[in-house]
N, C-alpha and C. Protein backbone atom coordinates (compact mmCIF):
# COMPACT_ATOMS: atom_id res chain seq x y z
N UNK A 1 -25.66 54.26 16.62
CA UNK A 1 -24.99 54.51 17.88
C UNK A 1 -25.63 53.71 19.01
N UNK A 2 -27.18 53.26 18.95
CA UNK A 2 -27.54 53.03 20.47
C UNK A 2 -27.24 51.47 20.13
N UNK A 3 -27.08 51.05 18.37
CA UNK A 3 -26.36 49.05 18.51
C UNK A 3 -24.99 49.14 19.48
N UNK A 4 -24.29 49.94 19.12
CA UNK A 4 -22.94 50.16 19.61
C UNK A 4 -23.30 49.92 21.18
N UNK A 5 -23.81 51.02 22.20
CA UNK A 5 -23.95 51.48 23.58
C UNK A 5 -24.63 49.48 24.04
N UNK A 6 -25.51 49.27 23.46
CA UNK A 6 -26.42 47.48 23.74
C UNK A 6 -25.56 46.72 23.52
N UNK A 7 -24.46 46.91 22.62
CA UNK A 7 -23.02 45.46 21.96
C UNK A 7 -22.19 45.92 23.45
N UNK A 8 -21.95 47.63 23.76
CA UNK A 8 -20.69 47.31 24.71
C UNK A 8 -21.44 47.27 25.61
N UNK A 9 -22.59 47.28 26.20
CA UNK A 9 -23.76 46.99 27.63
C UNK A 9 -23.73 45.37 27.66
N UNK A 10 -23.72 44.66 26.72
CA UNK A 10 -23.82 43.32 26.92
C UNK A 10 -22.55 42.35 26.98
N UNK A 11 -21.58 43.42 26.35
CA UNK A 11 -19.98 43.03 26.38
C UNK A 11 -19.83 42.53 28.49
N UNK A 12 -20.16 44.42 28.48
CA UNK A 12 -19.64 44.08 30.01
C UNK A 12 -20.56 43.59 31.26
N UNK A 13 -21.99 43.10 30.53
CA UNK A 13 -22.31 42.34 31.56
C UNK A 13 -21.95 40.69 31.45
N UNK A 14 -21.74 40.44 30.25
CA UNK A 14 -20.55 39.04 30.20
C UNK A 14 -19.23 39.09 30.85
N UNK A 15 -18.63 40.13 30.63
CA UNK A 15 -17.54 39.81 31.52
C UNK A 15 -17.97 39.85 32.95
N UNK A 16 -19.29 40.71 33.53
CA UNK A 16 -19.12 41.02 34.87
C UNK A 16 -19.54 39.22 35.18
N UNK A 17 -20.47 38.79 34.62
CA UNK A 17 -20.83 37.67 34.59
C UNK A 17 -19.84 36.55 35.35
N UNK A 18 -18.64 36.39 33.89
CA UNK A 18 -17.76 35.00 33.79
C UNK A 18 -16.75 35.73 34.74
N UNK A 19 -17.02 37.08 35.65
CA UNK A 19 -15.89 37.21 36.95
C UNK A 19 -16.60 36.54 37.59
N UNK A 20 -17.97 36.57 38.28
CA UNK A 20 -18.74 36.16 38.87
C UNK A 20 -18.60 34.95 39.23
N UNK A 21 -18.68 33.83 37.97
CA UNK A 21 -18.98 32.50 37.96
C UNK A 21 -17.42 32.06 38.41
N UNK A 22 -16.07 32.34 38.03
CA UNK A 22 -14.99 32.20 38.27
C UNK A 22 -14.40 32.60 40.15
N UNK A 23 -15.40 33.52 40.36
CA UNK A 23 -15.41 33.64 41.65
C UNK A 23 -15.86 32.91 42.58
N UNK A 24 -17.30 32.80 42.00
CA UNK A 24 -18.28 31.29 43.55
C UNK A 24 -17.36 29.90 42.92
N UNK A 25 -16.72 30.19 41.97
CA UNK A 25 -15.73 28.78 41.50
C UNK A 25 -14.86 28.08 42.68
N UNK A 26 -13.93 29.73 43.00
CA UNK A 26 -13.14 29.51 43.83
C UNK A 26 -13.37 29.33 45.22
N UNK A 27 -14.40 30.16 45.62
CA UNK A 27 -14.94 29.95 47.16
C UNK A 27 -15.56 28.99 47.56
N UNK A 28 -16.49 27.86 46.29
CA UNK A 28 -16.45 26.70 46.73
C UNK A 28 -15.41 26.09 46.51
N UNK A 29 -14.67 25.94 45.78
CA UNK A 29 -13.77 25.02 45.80
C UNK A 29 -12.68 25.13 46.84
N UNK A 30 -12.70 26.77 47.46
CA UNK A 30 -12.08 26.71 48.95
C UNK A 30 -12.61 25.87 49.93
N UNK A 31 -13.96 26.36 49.76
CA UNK A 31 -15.13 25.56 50.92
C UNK A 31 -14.77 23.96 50.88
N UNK A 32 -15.28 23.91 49.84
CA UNK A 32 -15.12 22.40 49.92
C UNK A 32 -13.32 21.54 50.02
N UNK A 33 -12.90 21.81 49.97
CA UNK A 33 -11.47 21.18 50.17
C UNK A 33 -11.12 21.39 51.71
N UNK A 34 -11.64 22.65 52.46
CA UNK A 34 -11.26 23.05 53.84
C UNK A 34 -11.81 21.91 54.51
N UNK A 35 -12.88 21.82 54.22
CA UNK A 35 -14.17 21.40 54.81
C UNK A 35 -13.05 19.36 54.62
N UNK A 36 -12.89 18.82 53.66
CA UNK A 36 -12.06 18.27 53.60
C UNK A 36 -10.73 17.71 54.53
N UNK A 37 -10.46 18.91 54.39
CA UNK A 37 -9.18 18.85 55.13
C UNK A 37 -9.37 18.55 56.67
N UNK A 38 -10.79 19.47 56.98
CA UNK A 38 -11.28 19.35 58.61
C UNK A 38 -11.77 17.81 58.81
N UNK A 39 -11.83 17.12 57.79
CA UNK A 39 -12.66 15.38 58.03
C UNK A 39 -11.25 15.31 58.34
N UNK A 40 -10.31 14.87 57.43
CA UNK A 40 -9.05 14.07 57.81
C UNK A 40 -8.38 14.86 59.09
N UNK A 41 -8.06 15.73 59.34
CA UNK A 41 -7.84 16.22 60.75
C UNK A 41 -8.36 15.74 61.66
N UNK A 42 -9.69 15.40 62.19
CA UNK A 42 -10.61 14.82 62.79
C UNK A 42 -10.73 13.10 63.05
N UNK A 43 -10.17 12.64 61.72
CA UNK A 43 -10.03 11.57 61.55
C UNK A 43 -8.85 11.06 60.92
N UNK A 44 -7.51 10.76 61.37
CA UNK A 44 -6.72 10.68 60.37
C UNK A 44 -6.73 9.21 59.98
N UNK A 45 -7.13 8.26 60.18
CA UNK A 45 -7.33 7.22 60.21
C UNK A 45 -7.82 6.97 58.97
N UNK A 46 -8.74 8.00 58.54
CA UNK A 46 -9.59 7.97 57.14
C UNK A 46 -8.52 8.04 56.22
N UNK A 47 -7.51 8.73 56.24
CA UNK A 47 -6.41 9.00 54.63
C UNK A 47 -5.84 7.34 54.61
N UNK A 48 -5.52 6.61 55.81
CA UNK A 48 -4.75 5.53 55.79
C UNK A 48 -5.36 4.27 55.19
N UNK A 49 -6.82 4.33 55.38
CA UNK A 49 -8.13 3.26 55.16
C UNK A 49 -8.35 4.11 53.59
N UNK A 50 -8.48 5.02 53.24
CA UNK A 50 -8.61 5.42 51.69
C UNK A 50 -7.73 4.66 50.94
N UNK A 51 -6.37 5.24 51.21
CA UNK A 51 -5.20 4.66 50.37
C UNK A 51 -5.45 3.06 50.29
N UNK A 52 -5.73 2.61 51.51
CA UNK A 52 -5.49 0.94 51.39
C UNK A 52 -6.68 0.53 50.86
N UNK A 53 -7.64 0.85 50.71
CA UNK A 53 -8.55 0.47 49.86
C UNK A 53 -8.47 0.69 48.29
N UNK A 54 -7.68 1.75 48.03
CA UNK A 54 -7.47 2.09 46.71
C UNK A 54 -6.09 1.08 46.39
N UNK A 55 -5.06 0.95 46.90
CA UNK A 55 -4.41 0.20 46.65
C UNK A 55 -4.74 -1.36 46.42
N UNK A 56 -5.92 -2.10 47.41
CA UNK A 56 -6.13 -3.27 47.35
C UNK A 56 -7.10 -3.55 46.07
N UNK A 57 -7.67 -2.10 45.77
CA UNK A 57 -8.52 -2.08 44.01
C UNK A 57 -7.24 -2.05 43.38
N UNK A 58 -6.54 -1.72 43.31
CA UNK A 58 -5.84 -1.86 42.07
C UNK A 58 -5.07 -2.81 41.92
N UNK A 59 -4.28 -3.42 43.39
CA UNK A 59 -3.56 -4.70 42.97
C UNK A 59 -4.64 -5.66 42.94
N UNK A 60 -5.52 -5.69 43.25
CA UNK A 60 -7.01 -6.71 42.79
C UNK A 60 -7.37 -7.25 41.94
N UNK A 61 -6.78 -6.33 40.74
CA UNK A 61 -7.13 -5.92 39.31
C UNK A 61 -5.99 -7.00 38.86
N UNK A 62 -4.88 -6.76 39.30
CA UNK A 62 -3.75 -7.62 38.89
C UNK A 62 -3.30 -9.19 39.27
N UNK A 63 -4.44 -9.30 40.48
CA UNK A 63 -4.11 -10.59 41.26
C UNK A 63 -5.63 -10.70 41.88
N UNK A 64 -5.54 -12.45 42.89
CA UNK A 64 -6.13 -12.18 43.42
C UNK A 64 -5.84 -12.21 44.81
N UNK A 65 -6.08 -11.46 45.88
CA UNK A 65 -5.99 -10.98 46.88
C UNK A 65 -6.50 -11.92 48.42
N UNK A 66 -6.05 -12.28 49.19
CA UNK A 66 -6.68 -12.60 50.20
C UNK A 66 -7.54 -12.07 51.02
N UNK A 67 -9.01 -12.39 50.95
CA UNK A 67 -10.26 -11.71 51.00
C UNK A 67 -10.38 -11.49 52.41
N UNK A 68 -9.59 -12.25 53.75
CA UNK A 68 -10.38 -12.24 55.37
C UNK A 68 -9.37 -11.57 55.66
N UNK A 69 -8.70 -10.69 55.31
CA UNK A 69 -7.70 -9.89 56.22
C UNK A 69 -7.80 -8.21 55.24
N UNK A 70 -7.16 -7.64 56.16
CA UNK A 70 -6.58 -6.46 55.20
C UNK A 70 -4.89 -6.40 55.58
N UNK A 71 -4.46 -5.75 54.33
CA UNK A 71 -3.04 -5.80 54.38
C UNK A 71 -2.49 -4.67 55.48
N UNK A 72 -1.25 -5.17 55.62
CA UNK A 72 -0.19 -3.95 56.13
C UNK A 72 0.51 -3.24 55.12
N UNK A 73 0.62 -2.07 55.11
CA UNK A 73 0.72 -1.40 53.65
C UNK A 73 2.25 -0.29 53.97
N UNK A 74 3.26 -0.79 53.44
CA UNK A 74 4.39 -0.29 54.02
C UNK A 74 4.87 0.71 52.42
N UNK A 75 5.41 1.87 52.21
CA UNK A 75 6.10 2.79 51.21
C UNK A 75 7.80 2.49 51.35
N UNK A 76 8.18 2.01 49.98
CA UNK A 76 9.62 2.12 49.74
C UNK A 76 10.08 3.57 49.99
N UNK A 77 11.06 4.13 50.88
CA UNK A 77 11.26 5.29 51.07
C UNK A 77 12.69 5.66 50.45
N UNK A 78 13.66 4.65 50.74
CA UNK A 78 15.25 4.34 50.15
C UNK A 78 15.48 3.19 49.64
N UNK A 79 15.50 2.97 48.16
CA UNK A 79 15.99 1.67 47.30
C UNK A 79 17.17 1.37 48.24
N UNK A 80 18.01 2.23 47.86
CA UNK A 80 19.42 1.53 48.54
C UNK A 80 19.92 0.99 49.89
N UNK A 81 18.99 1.09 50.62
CA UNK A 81 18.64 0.72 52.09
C UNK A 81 18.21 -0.68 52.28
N UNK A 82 17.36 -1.20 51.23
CA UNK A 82 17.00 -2.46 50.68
C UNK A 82 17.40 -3.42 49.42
N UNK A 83 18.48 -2.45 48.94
CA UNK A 83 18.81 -3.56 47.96
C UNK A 83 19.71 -4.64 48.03
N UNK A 84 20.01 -4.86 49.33
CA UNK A 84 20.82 -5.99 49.92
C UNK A 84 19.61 -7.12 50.25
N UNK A 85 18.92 -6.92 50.15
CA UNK A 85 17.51 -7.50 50.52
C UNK A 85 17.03 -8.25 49.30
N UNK A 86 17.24 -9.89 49.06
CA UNK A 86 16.48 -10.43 47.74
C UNK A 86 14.85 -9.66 47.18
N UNK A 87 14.36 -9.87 47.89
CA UNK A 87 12.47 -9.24 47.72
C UNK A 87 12.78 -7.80 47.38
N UNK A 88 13.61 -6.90 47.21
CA UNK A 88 13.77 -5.94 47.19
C UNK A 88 14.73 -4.58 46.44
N UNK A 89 15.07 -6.31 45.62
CA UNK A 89 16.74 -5.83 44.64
C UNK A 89 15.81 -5.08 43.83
N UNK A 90 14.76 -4.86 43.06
CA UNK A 90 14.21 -4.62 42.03
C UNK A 90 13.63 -3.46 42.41
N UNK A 91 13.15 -2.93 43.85
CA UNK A 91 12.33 -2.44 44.17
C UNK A 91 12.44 -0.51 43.88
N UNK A 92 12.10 0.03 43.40
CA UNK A 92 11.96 1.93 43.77
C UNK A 92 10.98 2.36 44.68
N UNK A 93 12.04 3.85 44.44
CA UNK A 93 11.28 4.68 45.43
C UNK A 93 9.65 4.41 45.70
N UNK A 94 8.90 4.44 46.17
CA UNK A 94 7.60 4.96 46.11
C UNK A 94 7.12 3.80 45.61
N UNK A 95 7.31 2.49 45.74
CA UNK A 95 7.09 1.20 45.81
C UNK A 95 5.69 1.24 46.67
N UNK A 96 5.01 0.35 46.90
CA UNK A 96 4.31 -0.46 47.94
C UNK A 96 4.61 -2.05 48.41
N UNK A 97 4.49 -1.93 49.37
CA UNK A 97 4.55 -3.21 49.94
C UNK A 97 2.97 -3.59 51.07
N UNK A 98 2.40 -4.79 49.97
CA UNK A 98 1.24 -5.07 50.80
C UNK A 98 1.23 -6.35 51.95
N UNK A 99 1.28 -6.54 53.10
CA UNK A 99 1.77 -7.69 53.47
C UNK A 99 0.43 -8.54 54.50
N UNK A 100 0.05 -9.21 53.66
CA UNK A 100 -0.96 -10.08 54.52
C UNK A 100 -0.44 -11.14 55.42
N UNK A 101 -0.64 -10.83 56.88
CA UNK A 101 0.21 -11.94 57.56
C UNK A 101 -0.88 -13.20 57.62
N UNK A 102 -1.83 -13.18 57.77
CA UNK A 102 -2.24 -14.36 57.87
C UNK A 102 -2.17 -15.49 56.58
N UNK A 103 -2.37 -14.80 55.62
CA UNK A 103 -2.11 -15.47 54.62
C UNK A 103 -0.57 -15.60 53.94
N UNK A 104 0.37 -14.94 55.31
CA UNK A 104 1.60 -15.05 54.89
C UNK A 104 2.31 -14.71 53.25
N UNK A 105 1.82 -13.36 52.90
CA UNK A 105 1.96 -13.56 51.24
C UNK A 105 2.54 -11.84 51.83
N UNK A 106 3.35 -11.55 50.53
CA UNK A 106 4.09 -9.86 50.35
C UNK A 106 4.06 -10.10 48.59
N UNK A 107 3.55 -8.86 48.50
CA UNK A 107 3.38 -8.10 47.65
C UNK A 107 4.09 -6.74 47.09
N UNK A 108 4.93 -6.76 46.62
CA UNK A 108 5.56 -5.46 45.98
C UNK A 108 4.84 -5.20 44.63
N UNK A 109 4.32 -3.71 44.97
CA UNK A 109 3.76 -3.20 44.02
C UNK A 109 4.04 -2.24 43.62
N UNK A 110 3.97 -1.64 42.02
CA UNK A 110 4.71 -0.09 41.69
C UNK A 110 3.58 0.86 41.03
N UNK A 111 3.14 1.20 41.71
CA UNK A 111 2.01 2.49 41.46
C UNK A 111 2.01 3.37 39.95
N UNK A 112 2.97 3.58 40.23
CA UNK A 112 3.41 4.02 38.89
C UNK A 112 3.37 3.84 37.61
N UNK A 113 3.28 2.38 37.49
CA UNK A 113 3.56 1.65 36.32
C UNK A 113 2.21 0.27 36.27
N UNK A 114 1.44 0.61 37.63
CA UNK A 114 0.53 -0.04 37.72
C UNK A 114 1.03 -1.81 37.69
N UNK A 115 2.05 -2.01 38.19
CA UNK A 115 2.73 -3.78 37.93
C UNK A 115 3.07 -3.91 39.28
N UNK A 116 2.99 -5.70 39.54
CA UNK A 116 3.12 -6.01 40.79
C UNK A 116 4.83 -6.80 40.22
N UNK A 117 5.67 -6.10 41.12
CA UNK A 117 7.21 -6.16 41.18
C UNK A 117 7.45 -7.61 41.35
N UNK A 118 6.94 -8.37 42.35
CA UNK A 118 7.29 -9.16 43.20
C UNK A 118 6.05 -9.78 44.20
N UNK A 119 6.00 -10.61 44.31
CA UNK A 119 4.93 -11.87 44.93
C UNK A 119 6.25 -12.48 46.46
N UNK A 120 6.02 -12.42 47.52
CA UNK A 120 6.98 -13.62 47.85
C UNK A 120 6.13 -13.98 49.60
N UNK A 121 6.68 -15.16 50.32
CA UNK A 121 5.93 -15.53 51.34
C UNK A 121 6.55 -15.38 52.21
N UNK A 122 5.79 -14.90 53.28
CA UNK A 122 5.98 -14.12 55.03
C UNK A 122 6.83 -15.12 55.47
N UNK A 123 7.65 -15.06 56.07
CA UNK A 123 7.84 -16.12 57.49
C UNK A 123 7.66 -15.32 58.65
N UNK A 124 7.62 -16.01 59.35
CA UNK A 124 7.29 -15.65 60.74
C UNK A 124 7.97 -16.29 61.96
N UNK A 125 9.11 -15.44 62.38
CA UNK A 125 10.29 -15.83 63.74
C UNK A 125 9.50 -16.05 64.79
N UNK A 126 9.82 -16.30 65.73
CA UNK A 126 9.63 -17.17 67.00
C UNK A 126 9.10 -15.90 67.98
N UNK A 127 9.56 -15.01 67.46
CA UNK A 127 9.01 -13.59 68.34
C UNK A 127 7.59 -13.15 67.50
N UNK A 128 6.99 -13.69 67.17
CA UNK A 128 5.70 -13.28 66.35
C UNK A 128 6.07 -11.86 65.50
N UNK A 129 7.00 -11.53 65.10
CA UNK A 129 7.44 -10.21 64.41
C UNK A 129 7.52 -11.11 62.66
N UNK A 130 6.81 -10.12 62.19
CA UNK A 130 6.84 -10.19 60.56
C UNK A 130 8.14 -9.73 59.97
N UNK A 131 8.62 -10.70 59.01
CA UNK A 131 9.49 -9.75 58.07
C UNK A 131 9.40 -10.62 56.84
N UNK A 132 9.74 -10.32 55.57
CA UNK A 132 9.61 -10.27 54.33
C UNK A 132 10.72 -11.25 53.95
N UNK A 133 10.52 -12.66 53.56
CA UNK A 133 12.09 -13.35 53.51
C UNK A 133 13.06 -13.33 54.19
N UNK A 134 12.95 -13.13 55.78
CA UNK A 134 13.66 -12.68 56.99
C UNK A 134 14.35 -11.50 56.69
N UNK A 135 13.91 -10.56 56.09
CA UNK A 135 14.50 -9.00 56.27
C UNK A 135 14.43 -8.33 56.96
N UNK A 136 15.01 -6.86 56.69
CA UNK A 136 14.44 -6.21 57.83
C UNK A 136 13.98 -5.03 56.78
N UNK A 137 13.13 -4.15 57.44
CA UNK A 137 12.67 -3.29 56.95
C UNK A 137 12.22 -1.92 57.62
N UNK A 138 12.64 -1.90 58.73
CA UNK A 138 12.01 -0.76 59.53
C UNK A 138 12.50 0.33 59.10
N UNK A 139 13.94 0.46 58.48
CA UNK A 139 14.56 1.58 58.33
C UNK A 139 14.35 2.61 56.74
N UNK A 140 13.39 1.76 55.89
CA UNK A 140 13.63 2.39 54.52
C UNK A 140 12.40 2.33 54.14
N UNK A 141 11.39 1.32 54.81
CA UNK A 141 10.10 1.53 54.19
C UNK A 141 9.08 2.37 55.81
N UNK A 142 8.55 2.89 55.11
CA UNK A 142 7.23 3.96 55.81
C UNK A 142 6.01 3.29 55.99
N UNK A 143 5.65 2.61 57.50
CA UNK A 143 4.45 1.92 57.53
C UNK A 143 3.40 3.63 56.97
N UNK A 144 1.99 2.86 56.59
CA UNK A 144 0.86 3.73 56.45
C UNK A 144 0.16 2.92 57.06
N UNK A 145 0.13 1.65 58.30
CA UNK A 145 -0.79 1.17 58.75
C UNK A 145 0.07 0.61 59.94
N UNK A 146 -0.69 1.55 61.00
CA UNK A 146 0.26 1.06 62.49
C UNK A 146 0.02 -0.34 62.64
N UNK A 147 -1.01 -1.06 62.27
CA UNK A 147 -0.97 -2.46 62.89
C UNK A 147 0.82 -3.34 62.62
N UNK A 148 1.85 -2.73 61.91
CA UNK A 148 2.61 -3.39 61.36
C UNK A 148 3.91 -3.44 62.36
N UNK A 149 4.64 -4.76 62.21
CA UNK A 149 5.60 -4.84 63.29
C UNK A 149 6.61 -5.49 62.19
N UNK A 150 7.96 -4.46 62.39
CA UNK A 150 9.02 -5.44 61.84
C UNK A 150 10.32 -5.53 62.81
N UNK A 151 11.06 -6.15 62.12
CA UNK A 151 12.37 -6.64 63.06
C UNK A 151 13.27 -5.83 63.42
N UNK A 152 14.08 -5.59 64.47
CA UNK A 152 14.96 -4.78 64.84
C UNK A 152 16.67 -5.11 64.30
């Protein structure tokens, strides 16, 4: 009888245990994500410089990149908004578009599938405004980097 009373005494200090450990699990992992959330609040600038750094590693991987600039980093939001658009017949949802103006180069990239869509070169109108093979783009793609200006 007293193996029995020591098997179920040690039963339930394992379970009180693995509540335990499942508990400070969650309260850091509250902690730490809040705590998180309060950097990018503070800084939102940081989510926009993450992404584009993670994006310029990965199309990096696939190409090589023009090293003295950083890109303008625009999200396909509506295919069909752009598929009148050559650079863009091919393009989906949730696309990227990386656009280095000085080096005059665009980049369509698909996250997804980890492949670069499309390669093609900037021009640049008389109004210093960027667009992509003289397109337009303001209406379907989502800058993630205010430096970016497109055509009306």
């Amino acid at each position: 009888m007293l193996k029995n009373l020591k098997k179920i005494a040690w039963g339930r200090v394992i379970l009180v245990l693995a509540v335990l450990v499942l508990l400070g699990g969650g309260v850091y992992g509250t902690y730490f994500f809040y705590n998180k959330y309060q950097e990018l609040k503070k800084n939102p600038t940081m989510a926009t410089q993450l992404e584009t750094d993670r994006l310029k590693a990965d199309v990096g991987k696939l190409m090589d990149l023009p090293a003295d600039e950083e890109p303008t980093i625009a999200t396909v939001l509506d295919k069909e908004k752009l598929k009148d658009q050559d650079f863009f017949k091919t393009a989906e949802n949730g696309d990227k578009l990386l656009a280095y103006i000085k080096a005059k180069e665009a980049i369509l990239y698909r996250p997804s599938t980890n492949k670069i869509v499309k390669v093609a070169p900037i021009y640049i109108n008389a109004n210093d405004t960027s667009s992509t093979g003289g397109t337009t783009t303001d209406t379907s793609l989502a800058n993630t980097n205010s430096s970016t200006k497109t055509d009306d």
